[in-house]
C-alpha atoms as a PDB file:
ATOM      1  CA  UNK A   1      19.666  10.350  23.979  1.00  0.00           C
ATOM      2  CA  UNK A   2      19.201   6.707  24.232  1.00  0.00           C
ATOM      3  CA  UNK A   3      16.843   5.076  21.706  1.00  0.00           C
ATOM      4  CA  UNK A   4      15.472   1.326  22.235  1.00  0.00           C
ATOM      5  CA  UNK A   5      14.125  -0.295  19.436  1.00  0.00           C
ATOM      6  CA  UNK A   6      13.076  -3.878  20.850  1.00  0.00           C
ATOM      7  CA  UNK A   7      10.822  -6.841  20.705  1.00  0.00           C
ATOM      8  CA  UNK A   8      11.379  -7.202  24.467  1.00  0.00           C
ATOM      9  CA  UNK A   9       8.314  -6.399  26.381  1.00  0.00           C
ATOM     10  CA  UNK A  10       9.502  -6.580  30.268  1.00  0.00           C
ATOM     11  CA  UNK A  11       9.568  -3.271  31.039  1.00  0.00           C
ATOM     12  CA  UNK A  12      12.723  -3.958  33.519  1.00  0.00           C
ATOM     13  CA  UNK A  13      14.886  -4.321  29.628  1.00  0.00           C
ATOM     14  CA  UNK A  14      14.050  -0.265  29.476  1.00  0.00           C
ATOM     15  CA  UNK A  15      15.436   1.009  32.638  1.00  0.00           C
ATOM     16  CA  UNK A  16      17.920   3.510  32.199  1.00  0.00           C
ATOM     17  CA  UNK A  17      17.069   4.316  28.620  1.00  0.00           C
ATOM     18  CA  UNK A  18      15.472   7.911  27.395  1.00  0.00           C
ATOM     19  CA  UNK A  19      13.089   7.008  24.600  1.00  0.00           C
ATOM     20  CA  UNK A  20      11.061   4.038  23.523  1.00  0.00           C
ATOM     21  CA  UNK A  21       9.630   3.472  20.219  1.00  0.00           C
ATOM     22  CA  UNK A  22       6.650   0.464  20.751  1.00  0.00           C
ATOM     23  CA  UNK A  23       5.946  -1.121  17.254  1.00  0.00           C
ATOM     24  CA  UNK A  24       2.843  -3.178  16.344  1.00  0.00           C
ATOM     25  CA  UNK A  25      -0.500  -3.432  14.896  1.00  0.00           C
ATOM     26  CA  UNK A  26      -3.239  -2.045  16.886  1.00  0.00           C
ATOM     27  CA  UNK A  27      -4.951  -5.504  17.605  1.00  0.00           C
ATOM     28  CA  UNK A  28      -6.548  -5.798  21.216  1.00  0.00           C
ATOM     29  CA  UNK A  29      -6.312  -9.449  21.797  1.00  0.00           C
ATOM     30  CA  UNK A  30      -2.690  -9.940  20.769  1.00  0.00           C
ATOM     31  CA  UNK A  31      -1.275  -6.971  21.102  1.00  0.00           C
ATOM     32  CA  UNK A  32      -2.705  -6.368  25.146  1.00  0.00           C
ATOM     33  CA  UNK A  33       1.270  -7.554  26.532  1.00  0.00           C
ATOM     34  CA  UNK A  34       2.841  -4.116  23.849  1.00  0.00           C
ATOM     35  CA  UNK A  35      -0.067  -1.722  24.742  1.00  0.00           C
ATOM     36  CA  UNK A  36       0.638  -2.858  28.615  1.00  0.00           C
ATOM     37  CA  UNK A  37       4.389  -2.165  28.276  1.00  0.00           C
ATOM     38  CA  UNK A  38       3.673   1.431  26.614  1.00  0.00           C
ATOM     39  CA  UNK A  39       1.521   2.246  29.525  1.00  0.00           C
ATOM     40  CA  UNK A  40       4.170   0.758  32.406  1.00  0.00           C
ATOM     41  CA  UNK A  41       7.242   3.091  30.653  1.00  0.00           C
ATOM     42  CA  UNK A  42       4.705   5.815  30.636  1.00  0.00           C
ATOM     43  CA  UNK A  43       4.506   5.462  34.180  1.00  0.00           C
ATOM     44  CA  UNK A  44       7.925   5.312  35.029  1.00  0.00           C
ATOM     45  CA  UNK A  45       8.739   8.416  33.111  1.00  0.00           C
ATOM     46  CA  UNK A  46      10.177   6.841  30.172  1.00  0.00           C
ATOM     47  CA  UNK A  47       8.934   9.170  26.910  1.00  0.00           C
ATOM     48  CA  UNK A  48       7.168   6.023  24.972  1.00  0.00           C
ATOM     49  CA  UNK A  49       5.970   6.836  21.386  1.00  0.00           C
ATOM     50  CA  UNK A  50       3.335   3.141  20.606  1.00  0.00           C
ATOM     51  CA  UNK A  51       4.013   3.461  16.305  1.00  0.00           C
ATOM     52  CA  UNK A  52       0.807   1.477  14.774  1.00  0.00           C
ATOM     53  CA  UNK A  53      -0.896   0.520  12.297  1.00  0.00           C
ATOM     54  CA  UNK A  54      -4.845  -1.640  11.247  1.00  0.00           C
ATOM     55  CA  UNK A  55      -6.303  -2.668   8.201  1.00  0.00           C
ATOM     56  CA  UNK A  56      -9.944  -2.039   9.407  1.00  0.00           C
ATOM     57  CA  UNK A  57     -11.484  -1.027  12.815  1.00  0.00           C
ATOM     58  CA  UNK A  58     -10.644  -2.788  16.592  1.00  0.00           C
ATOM     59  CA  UNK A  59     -13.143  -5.018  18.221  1.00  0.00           C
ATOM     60  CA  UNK A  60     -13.222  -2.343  21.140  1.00  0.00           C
ATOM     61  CA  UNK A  61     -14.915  -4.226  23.956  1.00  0.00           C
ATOM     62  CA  UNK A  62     -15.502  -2.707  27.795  1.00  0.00           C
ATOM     63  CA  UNK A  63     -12.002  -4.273  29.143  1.00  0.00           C
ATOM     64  CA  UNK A  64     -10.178  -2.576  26.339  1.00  0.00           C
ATOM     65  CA  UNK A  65     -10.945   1.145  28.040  1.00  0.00           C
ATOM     66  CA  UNK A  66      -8.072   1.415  29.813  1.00  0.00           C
ATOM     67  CA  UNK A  67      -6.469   1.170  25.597  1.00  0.00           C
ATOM     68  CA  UNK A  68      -8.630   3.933  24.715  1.00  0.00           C
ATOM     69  CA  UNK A  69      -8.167   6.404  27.675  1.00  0.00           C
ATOM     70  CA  UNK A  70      -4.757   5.680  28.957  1.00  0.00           C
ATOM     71  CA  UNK A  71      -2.334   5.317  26.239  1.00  0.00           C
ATOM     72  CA  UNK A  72      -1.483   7.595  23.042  1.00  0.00           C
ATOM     73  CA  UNK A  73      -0.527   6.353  19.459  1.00  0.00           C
ATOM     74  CA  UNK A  74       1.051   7.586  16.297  1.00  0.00           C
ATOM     75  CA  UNK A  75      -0.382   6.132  13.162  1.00  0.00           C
ATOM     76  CA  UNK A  76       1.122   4.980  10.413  1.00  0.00           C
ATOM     77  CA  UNK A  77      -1.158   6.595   7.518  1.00  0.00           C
ATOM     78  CA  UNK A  78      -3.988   8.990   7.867  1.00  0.00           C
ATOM     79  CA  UNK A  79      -6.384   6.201   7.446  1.00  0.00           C
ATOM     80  CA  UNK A  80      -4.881   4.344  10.393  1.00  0.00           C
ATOM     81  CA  UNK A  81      -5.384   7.848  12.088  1.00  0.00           C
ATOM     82  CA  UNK A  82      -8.783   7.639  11.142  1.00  0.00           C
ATOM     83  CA  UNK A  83      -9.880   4.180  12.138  1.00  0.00           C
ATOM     84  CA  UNK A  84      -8.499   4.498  15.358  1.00  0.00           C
ATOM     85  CA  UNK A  85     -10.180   7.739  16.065  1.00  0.00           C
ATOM     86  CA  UNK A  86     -13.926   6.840  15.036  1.00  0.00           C
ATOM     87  CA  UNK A  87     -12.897   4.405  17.792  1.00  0.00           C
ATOM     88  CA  UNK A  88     -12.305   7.064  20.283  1.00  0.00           C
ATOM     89  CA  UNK A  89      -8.513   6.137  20.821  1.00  0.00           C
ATOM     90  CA  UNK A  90      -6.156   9.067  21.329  1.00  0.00           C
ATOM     91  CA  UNK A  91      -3.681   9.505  17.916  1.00  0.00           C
ATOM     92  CA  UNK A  92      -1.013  11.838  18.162  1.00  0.00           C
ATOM     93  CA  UNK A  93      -0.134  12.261  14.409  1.00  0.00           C
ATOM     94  CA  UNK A  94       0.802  10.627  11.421  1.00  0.00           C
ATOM     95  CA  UNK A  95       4.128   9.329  10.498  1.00  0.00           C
ATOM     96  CA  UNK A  96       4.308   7.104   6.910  1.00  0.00           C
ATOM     97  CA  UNK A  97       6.872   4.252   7.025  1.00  0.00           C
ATOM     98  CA  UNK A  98       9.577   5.339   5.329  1.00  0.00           C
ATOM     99  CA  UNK A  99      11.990   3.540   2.992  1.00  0.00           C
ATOM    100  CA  UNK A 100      15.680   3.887   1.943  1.00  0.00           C
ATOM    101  CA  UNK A 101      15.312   4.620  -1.671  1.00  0.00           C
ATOM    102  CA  UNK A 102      18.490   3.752  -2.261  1.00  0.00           C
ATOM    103  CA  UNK A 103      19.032   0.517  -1.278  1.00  0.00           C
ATOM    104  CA  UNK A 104      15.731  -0.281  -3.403  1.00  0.00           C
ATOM    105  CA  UNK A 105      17.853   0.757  -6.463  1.00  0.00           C
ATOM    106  CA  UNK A 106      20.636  -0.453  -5.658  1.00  0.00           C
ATOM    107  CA  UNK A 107      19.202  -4.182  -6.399  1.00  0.00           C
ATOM    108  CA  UNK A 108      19.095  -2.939 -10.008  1.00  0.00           C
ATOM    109  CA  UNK A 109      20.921  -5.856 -10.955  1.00  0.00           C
ATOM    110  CA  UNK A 110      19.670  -8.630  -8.571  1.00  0.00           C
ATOM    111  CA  UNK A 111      16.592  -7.846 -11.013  1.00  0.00           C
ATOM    112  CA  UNK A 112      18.114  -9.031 -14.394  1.00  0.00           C
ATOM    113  CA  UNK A 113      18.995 -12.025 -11.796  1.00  0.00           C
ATOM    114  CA  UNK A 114      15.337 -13.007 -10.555  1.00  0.00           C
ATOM    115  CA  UNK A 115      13.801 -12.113 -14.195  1.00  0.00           C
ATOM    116  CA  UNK A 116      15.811 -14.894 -15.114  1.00  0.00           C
ATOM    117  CA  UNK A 117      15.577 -17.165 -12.551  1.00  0.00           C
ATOM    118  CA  UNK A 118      11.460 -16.732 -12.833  1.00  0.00           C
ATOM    119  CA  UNK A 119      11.793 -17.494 -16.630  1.00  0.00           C
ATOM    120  CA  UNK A 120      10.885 -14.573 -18.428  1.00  0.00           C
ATOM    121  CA  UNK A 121      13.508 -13.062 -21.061  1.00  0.00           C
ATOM    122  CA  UNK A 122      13.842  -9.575 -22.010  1.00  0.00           C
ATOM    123  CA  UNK A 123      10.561  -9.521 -24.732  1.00  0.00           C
ATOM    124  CA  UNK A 124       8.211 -10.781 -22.116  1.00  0.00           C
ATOM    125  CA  UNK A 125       6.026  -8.307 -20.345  1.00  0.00           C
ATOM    126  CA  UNK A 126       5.387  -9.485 -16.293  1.00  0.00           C
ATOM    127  CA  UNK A 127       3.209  -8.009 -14.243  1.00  0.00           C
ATOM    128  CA  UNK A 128       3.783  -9.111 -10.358  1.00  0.00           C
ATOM    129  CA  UNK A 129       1.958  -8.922  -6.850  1.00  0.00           C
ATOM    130  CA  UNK A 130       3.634  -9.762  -3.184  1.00  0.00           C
ATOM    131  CA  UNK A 131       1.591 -10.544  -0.351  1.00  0.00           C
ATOM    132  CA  UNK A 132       0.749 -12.854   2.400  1.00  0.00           C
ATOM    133  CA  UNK A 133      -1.787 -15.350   1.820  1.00  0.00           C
ATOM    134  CA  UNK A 134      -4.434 -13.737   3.700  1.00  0.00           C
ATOM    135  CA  UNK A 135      -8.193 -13.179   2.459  1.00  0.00           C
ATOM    136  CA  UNK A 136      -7.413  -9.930   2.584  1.00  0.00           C
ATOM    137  CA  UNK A 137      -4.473  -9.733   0.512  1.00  0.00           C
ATOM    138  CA  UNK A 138      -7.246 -10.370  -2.921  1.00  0.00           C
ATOM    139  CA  UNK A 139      -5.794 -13.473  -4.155  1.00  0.00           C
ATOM    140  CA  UNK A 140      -9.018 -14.952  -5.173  1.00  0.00           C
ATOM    141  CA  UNK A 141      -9.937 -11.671  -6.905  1.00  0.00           C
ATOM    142  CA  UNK A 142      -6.590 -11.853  -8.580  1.00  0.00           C
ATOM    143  CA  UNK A 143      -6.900 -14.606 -10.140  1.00  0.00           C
ATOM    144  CA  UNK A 144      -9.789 -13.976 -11.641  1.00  0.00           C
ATOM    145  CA  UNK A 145      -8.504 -10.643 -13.102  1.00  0.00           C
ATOM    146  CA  UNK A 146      -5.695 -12.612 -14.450  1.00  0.00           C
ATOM    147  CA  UNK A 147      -7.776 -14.804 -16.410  1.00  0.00           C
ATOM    148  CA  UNK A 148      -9.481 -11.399 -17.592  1.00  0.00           C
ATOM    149  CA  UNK A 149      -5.977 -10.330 -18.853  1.00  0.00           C
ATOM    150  CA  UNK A 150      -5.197 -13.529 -20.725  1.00  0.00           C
ATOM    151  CA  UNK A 151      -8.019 -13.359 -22.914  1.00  0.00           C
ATOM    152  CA  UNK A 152      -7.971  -9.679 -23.821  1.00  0.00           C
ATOM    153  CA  UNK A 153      -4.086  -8.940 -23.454  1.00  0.00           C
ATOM    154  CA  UNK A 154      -2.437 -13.364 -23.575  1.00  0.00           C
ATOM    155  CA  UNK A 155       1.092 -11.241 -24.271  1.00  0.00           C
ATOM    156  CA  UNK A 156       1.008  -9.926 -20.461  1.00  0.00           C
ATOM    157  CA  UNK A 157       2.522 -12.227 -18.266  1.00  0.00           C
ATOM    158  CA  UNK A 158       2.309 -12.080 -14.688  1.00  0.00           C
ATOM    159  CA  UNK A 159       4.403 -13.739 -10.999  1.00  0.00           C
ATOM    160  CA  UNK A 160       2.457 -13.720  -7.538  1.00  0.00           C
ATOM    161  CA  UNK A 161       4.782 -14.083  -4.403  1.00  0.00           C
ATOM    162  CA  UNK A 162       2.655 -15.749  -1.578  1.00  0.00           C
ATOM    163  CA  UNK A 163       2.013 -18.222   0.995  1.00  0.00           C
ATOM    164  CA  UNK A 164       0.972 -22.353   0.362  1.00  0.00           C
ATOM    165  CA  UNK A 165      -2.291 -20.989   1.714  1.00  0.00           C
ATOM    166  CA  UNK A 166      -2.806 -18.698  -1.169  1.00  0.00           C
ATOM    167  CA  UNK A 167      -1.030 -20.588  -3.998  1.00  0.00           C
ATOM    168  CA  UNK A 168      -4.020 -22.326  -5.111  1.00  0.00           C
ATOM    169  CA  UNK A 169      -5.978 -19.788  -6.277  1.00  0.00           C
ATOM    170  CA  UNK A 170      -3.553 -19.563  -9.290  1.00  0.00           C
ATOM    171  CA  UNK A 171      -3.740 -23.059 -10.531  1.00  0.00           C
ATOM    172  CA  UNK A 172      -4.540 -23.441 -14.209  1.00  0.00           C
ATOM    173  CA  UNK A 173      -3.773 -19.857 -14.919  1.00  0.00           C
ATOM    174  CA  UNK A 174      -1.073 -20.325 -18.194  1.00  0.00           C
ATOM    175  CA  UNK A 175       0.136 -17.092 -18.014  1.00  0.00           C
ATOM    176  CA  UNK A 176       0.853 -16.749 -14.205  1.00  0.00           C
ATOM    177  CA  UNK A 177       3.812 -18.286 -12.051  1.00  0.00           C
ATOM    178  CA  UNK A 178       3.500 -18.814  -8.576  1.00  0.00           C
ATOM    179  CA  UNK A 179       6.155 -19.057  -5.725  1.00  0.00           C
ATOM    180  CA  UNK A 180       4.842 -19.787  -2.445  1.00  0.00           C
ATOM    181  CA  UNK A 181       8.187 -18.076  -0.714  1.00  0.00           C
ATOM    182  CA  UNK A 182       6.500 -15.230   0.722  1.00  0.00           C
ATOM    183  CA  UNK A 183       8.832 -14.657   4.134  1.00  0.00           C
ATOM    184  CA  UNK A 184      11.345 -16.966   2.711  1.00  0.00           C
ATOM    185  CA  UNK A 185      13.317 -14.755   0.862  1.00  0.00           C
ATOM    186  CA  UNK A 186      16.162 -12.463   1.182  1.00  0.00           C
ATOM    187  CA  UNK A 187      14.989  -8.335   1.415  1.00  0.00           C
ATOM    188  CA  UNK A 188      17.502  -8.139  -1.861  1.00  0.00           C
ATOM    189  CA  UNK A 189      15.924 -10.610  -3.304  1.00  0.00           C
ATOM    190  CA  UNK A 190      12.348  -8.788  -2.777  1.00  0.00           C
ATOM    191  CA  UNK A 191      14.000  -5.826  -4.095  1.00  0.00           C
ATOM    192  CA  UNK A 192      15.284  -7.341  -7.023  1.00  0.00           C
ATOM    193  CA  UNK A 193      11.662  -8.686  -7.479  1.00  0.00           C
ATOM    194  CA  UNK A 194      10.093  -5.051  -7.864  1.00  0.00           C
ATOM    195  CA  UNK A 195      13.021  -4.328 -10.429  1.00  0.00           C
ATOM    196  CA  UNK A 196      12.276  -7.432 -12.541  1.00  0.00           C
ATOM    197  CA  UNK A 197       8.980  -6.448 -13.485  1.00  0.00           C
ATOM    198  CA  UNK A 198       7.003  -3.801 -16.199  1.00  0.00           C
ATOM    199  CA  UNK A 199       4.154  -3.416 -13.369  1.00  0.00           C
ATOM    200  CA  UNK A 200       3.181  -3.935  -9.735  1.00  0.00           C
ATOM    201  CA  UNK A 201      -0.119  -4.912  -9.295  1.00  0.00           C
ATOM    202  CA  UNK A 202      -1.494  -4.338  -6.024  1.00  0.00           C
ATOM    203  CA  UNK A 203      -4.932  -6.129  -5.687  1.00  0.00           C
ATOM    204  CA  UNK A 204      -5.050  -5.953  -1.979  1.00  0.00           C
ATOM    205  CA  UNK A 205      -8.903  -5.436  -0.298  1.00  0.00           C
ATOM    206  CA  UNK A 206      -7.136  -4.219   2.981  1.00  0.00           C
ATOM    207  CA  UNK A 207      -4.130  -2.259   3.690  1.00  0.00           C
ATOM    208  CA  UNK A 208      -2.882  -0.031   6.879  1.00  0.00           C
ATOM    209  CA  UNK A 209       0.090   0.847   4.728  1.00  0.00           C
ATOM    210  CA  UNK A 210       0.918  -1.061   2.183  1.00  0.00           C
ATOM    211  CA  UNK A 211       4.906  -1.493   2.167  1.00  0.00           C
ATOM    212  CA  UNK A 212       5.225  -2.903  -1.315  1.00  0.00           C
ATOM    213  CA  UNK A 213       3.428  -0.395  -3.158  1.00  0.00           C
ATOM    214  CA  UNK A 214       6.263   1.656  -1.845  1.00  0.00           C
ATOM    215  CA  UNK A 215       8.978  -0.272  -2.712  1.00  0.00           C
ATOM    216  CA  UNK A 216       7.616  -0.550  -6.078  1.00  0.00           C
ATOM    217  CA  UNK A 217       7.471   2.948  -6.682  1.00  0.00           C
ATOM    218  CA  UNK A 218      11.074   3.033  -5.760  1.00  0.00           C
ATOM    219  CA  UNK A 219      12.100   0.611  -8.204  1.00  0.00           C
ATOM    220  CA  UNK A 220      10.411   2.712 -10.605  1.00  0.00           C
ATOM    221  CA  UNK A 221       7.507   0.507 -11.455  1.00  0.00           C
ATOM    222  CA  UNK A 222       4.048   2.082 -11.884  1.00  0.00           C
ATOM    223  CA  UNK A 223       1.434   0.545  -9.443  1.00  0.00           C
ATOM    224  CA  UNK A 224      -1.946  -0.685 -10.269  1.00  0.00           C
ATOM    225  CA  UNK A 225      -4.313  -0.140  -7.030  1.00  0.00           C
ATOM    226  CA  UNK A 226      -8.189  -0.430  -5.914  1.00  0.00           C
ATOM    227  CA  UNK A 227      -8.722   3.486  -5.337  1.00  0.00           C
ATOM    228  CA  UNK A 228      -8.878   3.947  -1.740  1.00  0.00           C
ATOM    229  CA  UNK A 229      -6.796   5.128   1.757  1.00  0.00           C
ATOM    230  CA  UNK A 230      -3.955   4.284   2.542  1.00  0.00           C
ATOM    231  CA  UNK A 231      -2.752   2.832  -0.690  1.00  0.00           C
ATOM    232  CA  UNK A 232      -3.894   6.477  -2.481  1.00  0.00           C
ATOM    233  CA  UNK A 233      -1.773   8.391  -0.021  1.00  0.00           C
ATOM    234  CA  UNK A 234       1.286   6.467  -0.774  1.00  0.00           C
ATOM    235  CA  UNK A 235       0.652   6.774  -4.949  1.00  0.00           C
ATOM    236  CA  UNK A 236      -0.359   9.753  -6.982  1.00  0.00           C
ATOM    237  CA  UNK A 237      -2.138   9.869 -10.210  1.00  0.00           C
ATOM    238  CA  UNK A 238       0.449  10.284 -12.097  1.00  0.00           C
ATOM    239  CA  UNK A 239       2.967   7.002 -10.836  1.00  0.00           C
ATOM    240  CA  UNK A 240      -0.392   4.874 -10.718  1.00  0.00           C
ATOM    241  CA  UNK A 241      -3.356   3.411 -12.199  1.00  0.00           C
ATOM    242  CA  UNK A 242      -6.644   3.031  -9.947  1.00  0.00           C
ATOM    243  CA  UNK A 243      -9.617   1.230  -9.942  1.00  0.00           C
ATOM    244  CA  UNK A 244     -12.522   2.351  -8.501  1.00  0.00           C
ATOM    245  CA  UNK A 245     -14.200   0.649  -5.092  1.00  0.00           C
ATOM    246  CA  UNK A 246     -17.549  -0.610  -6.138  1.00  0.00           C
ATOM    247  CA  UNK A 247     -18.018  -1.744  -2.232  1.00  0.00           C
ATOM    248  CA  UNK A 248     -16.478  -1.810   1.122  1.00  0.00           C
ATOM    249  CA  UNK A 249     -17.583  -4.682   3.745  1.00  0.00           C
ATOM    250  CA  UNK A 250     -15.576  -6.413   6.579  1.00  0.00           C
ATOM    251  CA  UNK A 251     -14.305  -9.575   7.531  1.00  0.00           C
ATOM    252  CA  UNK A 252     -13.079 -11.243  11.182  1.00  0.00           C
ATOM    253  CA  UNK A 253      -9.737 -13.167  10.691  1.00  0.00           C
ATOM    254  CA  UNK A 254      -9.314 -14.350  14.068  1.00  0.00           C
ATOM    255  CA  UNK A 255      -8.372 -11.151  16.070  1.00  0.00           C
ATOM    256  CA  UNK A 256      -9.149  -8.109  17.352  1.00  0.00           C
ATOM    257  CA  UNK A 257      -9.754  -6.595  14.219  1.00  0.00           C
ATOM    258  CA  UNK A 258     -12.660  -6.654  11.957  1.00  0.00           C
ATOM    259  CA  UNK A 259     -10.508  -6.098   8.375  1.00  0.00           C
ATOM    260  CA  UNK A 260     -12.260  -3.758   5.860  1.00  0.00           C
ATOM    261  CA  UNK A 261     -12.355  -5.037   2.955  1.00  0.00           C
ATOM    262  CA  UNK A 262     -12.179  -2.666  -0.551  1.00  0.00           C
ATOM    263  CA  UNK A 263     -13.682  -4.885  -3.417  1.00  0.00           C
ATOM    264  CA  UNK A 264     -13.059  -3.859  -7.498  1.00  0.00           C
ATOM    265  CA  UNK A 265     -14.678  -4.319 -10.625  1.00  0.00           C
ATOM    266  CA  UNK A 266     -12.462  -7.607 -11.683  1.00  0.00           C
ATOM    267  CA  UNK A 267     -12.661  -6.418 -15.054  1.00  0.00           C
ATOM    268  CA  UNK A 268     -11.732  -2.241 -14.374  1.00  0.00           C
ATOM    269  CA  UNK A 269      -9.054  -3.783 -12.913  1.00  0.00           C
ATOM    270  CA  UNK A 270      -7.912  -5.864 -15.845  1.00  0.00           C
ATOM    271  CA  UNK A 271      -8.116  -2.903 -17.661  1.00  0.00           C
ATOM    272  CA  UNK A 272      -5.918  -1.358 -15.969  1.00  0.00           C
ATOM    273  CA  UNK A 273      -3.073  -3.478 -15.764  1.00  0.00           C
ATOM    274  CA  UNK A 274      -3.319  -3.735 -19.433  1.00  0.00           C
ATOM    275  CA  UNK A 275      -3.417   0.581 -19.853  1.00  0.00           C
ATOM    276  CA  UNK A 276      -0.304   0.442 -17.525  1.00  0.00           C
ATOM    277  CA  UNK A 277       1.596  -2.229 -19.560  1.00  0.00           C
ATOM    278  CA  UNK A 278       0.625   0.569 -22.396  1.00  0.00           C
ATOM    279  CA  UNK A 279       1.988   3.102 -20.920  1.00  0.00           C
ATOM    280  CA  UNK A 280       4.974   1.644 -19.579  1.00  0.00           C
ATOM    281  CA  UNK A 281       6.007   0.645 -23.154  1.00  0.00           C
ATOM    282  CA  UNK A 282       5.274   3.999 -24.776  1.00  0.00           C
ATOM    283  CA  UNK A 283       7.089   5.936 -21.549  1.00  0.00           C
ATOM    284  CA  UNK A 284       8.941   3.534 -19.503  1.00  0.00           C
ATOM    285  CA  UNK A 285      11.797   6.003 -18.439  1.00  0.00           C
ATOM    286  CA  UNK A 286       9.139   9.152 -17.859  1.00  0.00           C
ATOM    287  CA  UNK A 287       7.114   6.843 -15.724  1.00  0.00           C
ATOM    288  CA  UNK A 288       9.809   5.363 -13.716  1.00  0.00           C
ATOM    289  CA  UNK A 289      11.278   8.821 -13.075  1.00  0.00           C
ATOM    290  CA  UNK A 290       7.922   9.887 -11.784  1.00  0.00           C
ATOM    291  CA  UNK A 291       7.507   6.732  -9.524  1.00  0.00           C
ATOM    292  CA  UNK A 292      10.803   6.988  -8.281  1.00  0.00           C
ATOM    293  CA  UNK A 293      10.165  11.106  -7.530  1.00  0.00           C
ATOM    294  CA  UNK A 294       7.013  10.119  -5.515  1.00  0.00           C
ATOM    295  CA  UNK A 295       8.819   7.163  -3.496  1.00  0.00           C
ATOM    296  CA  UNK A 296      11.382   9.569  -2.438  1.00  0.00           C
ATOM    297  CA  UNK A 297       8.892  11.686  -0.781  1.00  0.00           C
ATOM    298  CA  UNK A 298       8.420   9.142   2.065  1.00  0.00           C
ATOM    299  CA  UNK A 299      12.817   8.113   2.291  1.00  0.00           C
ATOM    300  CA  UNK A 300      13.181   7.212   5.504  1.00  0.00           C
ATOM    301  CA  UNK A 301      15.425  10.043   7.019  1.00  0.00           C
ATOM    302  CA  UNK A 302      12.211  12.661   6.227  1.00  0.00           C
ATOM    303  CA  UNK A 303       9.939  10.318   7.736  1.00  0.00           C
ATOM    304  CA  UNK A 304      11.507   9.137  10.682  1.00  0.00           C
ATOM    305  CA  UNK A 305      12.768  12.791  11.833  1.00  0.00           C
ATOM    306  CA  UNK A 306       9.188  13.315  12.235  1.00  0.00           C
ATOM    307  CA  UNK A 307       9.415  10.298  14.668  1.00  0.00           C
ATOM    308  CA  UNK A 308      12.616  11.918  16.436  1.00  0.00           C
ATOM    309  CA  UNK A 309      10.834  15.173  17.055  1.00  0.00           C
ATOM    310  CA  UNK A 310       7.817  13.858  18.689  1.00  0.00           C
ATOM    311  CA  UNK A 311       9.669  11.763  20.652  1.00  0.00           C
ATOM    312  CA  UNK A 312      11.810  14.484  21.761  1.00  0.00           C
ATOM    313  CA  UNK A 313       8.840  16.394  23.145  1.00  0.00           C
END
């Protein structure tokens, strides 16, 4: 069996191949030329699996039917399932994204490396986030529980990894240091970055996955999360510390997707960070086991088997 895994979307690159695998959010203004392709492959008889994910629920407008009736998706989390369904669109089942564990822990020691090259030394307690710049991402709630943190726990230190776009919403914050290399950076570097820190804190309003939680988890770091789907289906309670949603709206970004947003308490989430750099210093190694246990769950040759068998269907 031939598998294509491509960015390629002229159908006439496919010929001759047994399975497809399509990859990309589920937005229906930019994603129209990928849904197109999935249905043309259909057509010709090629088995076509169209992987997705969304961080809200599609604009669905009439021209987009042919989206809804014609083609068939596999989501990327049960709340991707979800979304897409109160939408009407057909979802064959769920697959997580899954990770190679071991390469995550392998960049062990590219962690001593970034912890230095950030500026921290071995008594310093850091507490990081990675994200795009996006409104979504929560930098602007962030911040704000950062400032929360440095006048109840000043010891906790903490490093955001972002975009220019974001960067400013961290000025003036003493105890936070900001690179503004998000996509600029090496995927052992990124590793590295899980394994330099005491805690992930993962602020985001919006996820349809929510990669770095994962990779956290597999660099043994306990995650601090708003309490909601998908980001709860990749944690447990025991590997995590969640705040409560106190409200859920939406915002338009410029696509086909109206983004639901999951706001916090900026203080419950303060809180939290500082209970997890608590914990982490009374049970570092019984917490990292535990995180590491949990990322395991979703390695990447259990997850992606699931892939194989549906497409062999």
């Amino acid at each position: 069996m031939k598998l294509v895994l491509s960015p390629v979307m002229s159908s006439s690159t496919y010929m001759g191949v047994d399975r497809v695998v399509v990859v990309m959010t589920f937005d229906p203004i930019w994603a129209t030329p990928y849904f197109s392709l999935a249905w043309l492959l259909e057509y010709e008889g090629i088995r076509t699996l169209f992987y997705t994910t969304i961080e809200g629920r599609p604009r669905r407008e009439v021209w987009h039917e042919w989206i809804y009736r014609d083609l068939s998706f596999v989501a990327n989390s049960r709340y991707t399932a979800r979304k897409l369904g109160e939408e009407g669109a057909r979802v064959l089942g769920v697959v997580h994204h899954g990770i190679f564990t071991e390469e995550v822990a392998a960049a062990r020691e590219m962690g001593r490396v970034v912890r230095r090259e950030l500026g921290f030394g071995e008594e310093d307690v850091v507490v990081g986030y990675l994200a795009g710049g996006y409104v979504r991402k929560g930098h602007r709630e962030f911040a704000e529980v950062i400032r929360i943190v440095g006048r109840k726990a000043p010891d906790v230190k903490f490093v955001v990894v972002t975009q220019p776009s974001a960067a400013s919403f961290y000025s003036g914050l003493d105890n936070c240091v900001v690179l503004d290399r998000f996509g600029g950076v090496e995927r052992e570097w990124v590793y590295g970055f899980y394994h330099a820190l005491d805690v992930y804190a993962h602020p985001a309003l919006g996820e349809g996955f929510g990669l770095p939680v994962l990779e956290a988890l597999a660099a043994g770091k306990p995650v601090v999360h708003a309490d909601y789907e998908p980001l709860s289906e990749i944690t447990t309670r025991e590997c995590s510390f969640r705040v409560r949603v106190t409200e859920v709206g939406t915002y338009s970004e410029g696509s086909g997707i109206r983004y639901e947003l999951h706001f916090f308490d900026h203080s419950e989430f303060a809180d939290a960070v500082i209970a997890a750099v608590d914990r982490v210093k009374r049970e570092r190694d019984e917490l990292a086991a535990r995180c590491v246990e949990r990322a395991n769950v979703f390695h990447a040759r259990k997850k992606y088997k699931m892939l194989a068998k549906m497409l062999a269907k």
